[in-house]
Protein backbone atom coordinates (compact mmCIF):
# COMPACT_ATOMS: atom_id res chain seq x y z
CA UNK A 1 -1.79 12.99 9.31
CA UNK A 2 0.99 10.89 10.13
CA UNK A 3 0.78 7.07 9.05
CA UNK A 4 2.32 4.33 8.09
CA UNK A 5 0.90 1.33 6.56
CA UNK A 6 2.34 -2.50 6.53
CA UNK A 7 1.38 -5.17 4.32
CA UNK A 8 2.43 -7.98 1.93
CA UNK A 9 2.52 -10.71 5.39
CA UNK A 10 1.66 -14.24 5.16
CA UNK A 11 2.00 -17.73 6.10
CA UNK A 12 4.65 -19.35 3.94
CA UNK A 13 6.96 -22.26 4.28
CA UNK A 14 10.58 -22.17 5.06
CA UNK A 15 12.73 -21.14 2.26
CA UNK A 16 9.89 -19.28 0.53
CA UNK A 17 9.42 -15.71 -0.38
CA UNK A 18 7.54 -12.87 0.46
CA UNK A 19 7.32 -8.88 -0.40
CA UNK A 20 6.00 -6.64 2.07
CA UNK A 21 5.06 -3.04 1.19
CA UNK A 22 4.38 0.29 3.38
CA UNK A 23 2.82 3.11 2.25
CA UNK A 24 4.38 5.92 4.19
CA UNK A 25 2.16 9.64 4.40
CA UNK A 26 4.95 11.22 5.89
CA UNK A 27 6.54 14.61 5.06
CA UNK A 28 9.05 14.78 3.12
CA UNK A 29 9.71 11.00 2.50
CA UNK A 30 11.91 11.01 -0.78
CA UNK A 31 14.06 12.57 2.01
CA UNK A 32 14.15 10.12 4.79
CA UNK A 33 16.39 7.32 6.11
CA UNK A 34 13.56 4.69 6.10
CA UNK A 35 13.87 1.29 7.73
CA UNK A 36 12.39 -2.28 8.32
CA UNK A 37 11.55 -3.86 11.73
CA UNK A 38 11.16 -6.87 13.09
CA UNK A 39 8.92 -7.82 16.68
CA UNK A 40 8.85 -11.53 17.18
CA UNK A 41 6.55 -12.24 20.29
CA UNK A 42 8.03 -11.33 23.65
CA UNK A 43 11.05 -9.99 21.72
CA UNK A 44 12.41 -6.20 21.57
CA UNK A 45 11.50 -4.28 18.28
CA UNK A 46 14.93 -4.93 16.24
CA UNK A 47 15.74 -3.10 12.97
CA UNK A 48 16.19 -5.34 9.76
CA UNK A 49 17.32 -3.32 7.26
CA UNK A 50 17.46 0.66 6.17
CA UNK A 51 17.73 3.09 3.19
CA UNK A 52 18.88 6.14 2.95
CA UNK A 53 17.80 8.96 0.35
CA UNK A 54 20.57 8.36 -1.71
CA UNK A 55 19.26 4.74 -1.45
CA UNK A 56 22.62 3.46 0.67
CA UNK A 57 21.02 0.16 2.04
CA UNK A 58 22.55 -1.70 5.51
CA UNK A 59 21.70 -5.21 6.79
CA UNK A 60 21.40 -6.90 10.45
CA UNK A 61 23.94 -9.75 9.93
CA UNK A 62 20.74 -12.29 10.43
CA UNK A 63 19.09 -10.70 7.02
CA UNK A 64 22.20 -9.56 4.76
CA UNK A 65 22.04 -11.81 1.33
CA UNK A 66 18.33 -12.95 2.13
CA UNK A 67 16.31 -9.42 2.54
CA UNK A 68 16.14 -6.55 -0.18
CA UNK A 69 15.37 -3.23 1.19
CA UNK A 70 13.99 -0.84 -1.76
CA UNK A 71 11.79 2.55 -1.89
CA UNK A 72 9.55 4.11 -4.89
CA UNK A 73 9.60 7.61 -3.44
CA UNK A 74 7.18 8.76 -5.61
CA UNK A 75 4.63 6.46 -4.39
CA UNK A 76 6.02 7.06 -1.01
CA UNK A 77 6.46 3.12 -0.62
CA UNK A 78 8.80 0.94 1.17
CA UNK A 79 9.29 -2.53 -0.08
CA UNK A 80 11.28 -5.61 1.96
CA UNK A 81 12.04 -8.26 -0.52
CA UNK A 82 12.45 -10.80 1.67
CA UNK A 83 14.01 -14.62 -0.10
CA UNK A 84 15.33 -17.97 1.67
CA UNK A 85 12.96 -17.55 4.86
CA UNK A 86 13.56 -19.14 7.70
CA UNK A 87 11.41 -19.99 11.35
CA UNK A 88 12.74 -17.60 12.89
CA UNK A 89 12.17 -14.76 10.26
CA UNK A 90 8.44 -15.21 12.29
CA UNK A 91 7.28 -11.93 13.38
CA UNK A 92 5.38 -8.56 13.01
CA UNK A 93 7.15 -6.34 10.38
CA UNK A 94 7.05 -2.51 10.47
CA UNK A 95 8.55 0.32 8.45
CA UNK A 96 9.33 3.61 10.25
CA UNK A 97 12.12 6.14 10.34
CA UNK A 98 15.61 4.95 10.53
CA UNK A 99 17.25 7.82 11.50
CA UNK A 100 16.78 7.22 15.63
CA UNK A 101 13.34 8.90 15.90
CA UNK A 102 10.41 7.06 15.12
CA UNK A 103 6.65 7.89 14.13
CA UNK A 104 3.45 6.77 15.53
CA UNK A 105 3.71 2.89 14.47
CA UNK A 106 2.05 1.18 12.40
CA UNK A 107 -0.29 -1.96 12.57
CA UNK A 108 2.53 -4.20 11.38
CA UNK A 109 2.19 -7.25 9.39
CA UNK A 110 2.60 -10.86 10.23
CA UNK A 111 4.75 -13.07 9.01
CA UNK A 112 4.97 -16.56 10.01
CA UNK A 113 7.45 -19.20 8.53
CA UNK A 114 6.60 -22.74 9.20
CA UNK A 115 9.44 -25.41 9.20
């Protein structure tokens, strides 16, 4: 079965640091474009980062130099590093495919950076 698993969210202050993980049972991960995204409230789902299989990583401009996308295939885990947080970093985080088609969503997790 098909899921995907967020967690690592939190309530931290601005400038702090946070790690979210998602376990991924999905076929054939180690061979995946994986990806990061961010849904702040009454906002569209935007991607924040993504990694290929032969771990190629790309930013969104708001995220490049703060965010660290990373994968341990064989614990078919997806890790955002994410440094130097800022307000408006606040929203639900979810992993999924990157490669344009997506699977059933996770949960999410919550992140919320306070000024």
């Amino acid at each position: 079965q098909v899921q995907l698993v967020e967690s690592g969210g939190g309530l931290v202050q601005a400038g702090g640091s946070l790690r979210l993980s998602c376990i991924a049972s999905i076929f054939r991960f180690s061979g995946r474009t994986m990806a990061w995204f961010r849904q702040a409230p009454g906002k569209q789902r935007d991607m924040d980062a993504t990694i290929t299989n032969t771990l190629d990583t790309n930013y969104a401009d708001s995220v490049k130099g703060r965010f660290t996308i990373s994968r341990d295939n064989a614990k078919h885990t997806l890790y955002l590093q994410m440094d130097t947080l800022k307000p408006e970093d606040t929203a639900v985080y979810y992993c999924n495919s990157g490669s344009g088609f997506s699977f059933p969503w996770g949960q999410g997790t919550q992140v919320t950076v306070s000024s």
